[in-house]
C-alpha atoms as a PDB file:
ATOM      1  CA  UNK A   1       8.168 130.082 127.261  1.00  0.00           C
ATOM      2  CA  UNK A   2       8.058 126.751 128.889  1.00  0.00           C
ATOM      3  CA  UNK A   3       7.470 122.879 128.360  1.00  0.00           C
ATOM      4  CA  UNK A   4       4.149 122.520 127.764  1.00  0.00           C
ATOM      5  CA  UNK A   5       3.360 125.849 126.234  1.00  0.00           C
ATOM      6  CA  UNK A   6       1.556 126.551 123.012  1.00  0.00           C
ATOM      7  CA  UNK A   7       3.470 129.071 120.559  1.00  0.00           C
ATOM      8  CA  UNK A   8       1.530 131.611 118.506  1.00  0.00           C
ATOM      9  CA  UNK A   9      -0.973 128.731 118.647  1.00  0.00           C
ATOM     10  CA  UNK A  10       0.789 126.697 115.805  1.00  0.00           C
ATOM     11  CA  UNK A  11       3.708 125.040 117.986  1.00  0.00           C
ATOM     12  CA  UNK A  12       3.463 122.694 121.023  1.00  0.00           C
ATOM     13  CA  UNK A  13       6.875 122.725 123.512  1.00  0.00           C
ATOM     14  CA  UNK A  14       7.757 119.243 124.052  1.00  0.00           C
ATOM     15  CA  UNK A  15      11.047 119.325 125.348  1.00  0.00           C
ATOM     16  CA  UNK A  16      14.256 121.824 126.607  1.00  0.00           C
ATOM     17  CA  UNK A  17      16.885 120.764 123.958  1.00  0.00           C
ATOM     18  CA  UNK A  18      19.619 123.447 125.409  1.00  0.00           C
ATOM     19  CA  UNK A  19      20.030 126.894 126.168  1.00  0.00           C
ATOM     20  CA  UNK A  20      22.537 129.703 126.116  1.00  0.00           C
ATOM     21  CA  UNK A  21      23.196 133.104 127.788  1.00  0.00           C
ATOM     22  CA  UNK A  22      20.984 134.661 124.763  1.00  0.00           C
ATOM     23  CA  UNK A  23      18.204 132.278 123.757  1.00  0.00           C
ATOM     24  CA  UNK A  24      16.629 128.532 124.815  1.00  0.00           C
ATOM     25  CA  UNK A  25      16.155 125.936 122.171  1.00  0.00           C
ATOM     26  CA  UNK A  26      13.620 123.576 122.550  1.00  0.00           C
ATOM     27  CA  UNK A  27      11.704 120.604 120.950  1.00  0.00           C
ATOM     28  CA  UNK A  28       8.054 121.327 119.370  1.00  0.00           C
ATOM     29  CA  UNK A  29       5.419 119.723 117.875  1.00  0.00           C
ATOM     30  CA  UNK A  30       3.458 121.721 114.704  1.00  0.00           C
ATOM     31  CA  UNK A  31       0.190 121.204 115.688  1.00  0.00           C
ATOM     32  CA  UNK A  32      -1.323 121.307 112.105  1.00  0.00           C
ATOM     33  CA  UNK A  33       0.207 118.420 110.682  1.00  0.00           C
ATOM     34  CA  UNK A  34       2.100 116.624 114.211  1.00  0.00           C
ATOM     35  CA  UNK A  35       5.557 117.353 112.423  1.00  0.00           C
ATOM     36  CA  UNK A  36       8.432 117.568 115.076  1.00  0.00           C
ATOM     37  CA  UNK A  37      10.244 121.114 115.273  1.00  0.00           C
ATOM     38  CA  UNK A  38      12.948 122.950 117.127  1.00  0.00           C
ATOM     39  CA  UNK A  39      11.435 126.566 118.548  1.00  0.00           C
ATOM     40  CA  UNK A  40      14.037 128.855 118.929  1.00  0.00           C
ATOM     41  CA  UNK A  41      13.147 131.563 121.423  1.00  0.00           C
ATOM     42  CA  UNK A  42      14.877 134.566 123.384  1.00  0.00           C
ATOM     43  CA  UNK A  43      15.092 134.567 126.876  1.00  0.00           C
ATOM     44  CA  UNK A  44      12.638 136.891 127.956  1.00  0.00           C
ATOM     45  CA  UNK A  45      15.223 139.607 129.579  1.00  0.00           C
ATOM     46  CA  UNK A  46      17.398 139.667 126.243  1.00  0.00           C
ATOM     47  CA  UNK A  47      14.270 140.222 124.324  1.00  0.00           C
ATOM     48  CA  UNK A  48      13.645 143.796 126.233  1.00  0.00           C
ATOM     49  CA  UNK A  49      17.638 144.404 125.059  1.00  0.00           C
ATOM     50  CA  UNK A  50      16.765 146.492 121.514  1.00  0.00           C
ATOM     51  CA  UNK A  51      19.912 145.591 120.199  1.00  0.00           C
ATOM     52  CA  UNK A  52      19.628 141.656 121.023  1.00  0.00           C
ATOM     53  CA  UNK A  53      16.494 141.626 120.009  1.00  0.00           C
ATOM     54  CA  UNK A  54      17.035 143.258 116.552  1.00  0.00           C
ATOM     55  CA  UNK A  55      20.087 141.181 115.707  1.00  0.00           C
ATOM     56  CA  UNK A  56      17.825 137.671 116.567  1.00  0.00           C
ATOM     57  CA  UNK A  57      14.879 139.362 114.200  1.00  0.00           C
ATOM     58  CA  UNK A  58      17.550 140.208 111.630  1.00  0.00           C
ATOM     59  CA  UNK A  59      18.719 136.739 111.919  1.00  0.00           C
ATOM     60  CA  UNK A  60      15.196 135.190 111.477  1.00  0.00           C
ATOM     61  CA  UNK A  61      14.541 137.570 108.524  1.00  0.00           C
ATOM     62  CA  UNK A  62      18.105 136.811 106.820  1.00  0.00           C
ATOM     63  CA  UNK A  63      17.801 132.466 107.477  1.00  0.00           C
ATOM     64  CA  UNK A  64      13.865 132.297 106.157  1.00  0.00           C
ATOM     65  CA  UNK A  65      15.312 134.119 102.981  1.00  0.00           C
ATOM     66  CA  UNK A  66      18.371 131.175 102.606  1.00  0.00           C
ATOM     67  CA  UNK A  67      17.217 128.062 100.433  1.00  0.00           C
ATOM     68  CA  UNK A  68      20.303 125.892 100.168  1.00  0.00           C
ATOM     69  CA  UNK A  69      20.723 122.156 100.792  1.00  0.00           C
ATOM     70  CA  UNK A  70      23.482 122.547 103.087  1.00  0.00           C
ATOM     71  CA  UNK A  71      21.419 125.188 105.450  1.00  0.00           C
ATOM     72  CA  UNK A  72      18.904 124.414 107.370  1.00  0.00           C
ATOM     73  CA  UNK A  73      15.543 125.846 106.303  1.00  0.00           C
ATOM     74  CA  UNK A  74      13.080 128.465 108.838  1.00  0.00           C
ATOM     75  CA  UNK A  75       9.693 127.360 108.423  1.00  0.00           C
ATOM     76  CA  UNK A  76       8.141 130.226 110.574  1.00  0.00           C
ATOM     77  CA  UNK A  77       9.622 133.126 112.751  1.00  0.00           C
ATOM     78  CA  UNK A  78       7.411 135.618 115.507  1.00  0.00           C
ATOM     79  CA  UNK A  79       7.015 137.062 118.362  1.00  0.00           C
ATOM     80  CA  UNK A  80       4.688 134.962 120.571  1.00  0.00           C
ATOM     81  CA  UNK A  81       1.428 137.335 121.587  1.00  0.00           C
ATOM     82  CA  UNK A  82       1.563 135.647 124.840  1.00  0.00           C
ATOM     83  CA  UNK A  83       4.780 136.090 126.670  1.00  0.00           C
ATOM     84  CA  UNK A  84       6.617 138.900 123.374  1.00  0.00           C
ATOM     85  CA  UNK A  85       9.427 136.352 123.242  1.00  0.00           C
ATOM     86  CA  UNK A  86      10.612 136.396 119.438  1.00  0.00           C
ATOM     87  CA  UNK A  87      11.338 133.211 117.854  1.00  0.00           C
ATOM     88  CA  UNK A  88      12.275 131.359 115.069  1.00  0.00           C
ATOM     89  CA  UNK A  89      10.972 127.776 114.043  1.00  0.00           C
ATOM     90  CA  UNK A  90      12.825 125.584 112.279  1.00  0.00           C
ATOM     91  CA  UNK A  91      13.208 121.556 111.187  1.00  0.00           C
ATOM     92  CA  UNK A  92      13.945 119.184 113.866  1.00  0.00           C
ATOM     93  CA  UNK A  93      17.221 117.240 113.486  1.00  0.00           C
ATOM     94  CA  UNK A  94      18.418 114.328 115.175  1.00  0.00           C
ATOM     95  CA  UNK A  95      21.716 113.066 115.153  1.00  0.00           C
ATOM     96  CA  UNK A  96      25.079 114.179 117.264  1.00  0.00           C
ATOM     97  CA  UNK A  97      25.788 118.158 118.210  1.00  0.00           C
ATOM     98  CA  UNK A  98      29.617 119.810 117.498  1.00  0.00           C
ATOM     99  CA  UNK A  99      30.730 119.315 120.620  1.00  0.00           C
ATOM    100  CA  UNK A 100      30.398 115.527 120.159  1.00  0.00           C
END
């Protein structure tokens, strides 16, 4: 996946957000409605690893099932039929990250 891509033909990759030995975050636009996403995607090397690639499916499966105000929803998990990356979509949220 790269800026510019379309995912599972729903979500348009605006922008790299940040990135981590596992997975890549990035910045999306929903194409249905123009409503501003994050797209969270395994790198494509982890996502041939079974066991990664179970735990981040296991992980979309468990968060889309969580409906609490203090968690932040999944709106849509897959695997993209165009590069097999799984991912996970989820609410885009602005504002400082832990480090900061």
């Amino acid at each position: 996946m790269r800026v510019g891509d379309v995912i599972h033909g729903r979500y348009r990759l605006e922008a790299l957000l940040g990135s981590g030995s596992h997975g890549v975050v990035y910045e999306a636009v929903a194409l249905d409605d123009g409503t501003p996403v994050a797209v969270k995607a395994l790198r494509p090397w982890r996502a041939r690893e079974g066991a990664v690639r179970t735990r981040f499916e296991r992980e979309a499966a468990a968060a889309s099932r969580i409906r609490h105000p203090n968690v932040i929803a999944t709106l849509d998990a897959g695997v993209d039929p165009t590069s097999g990356e799984p991912f996970l979509v989820q609410p885009l949220l602005r504002g400082l990250d832990l480090k900061a």
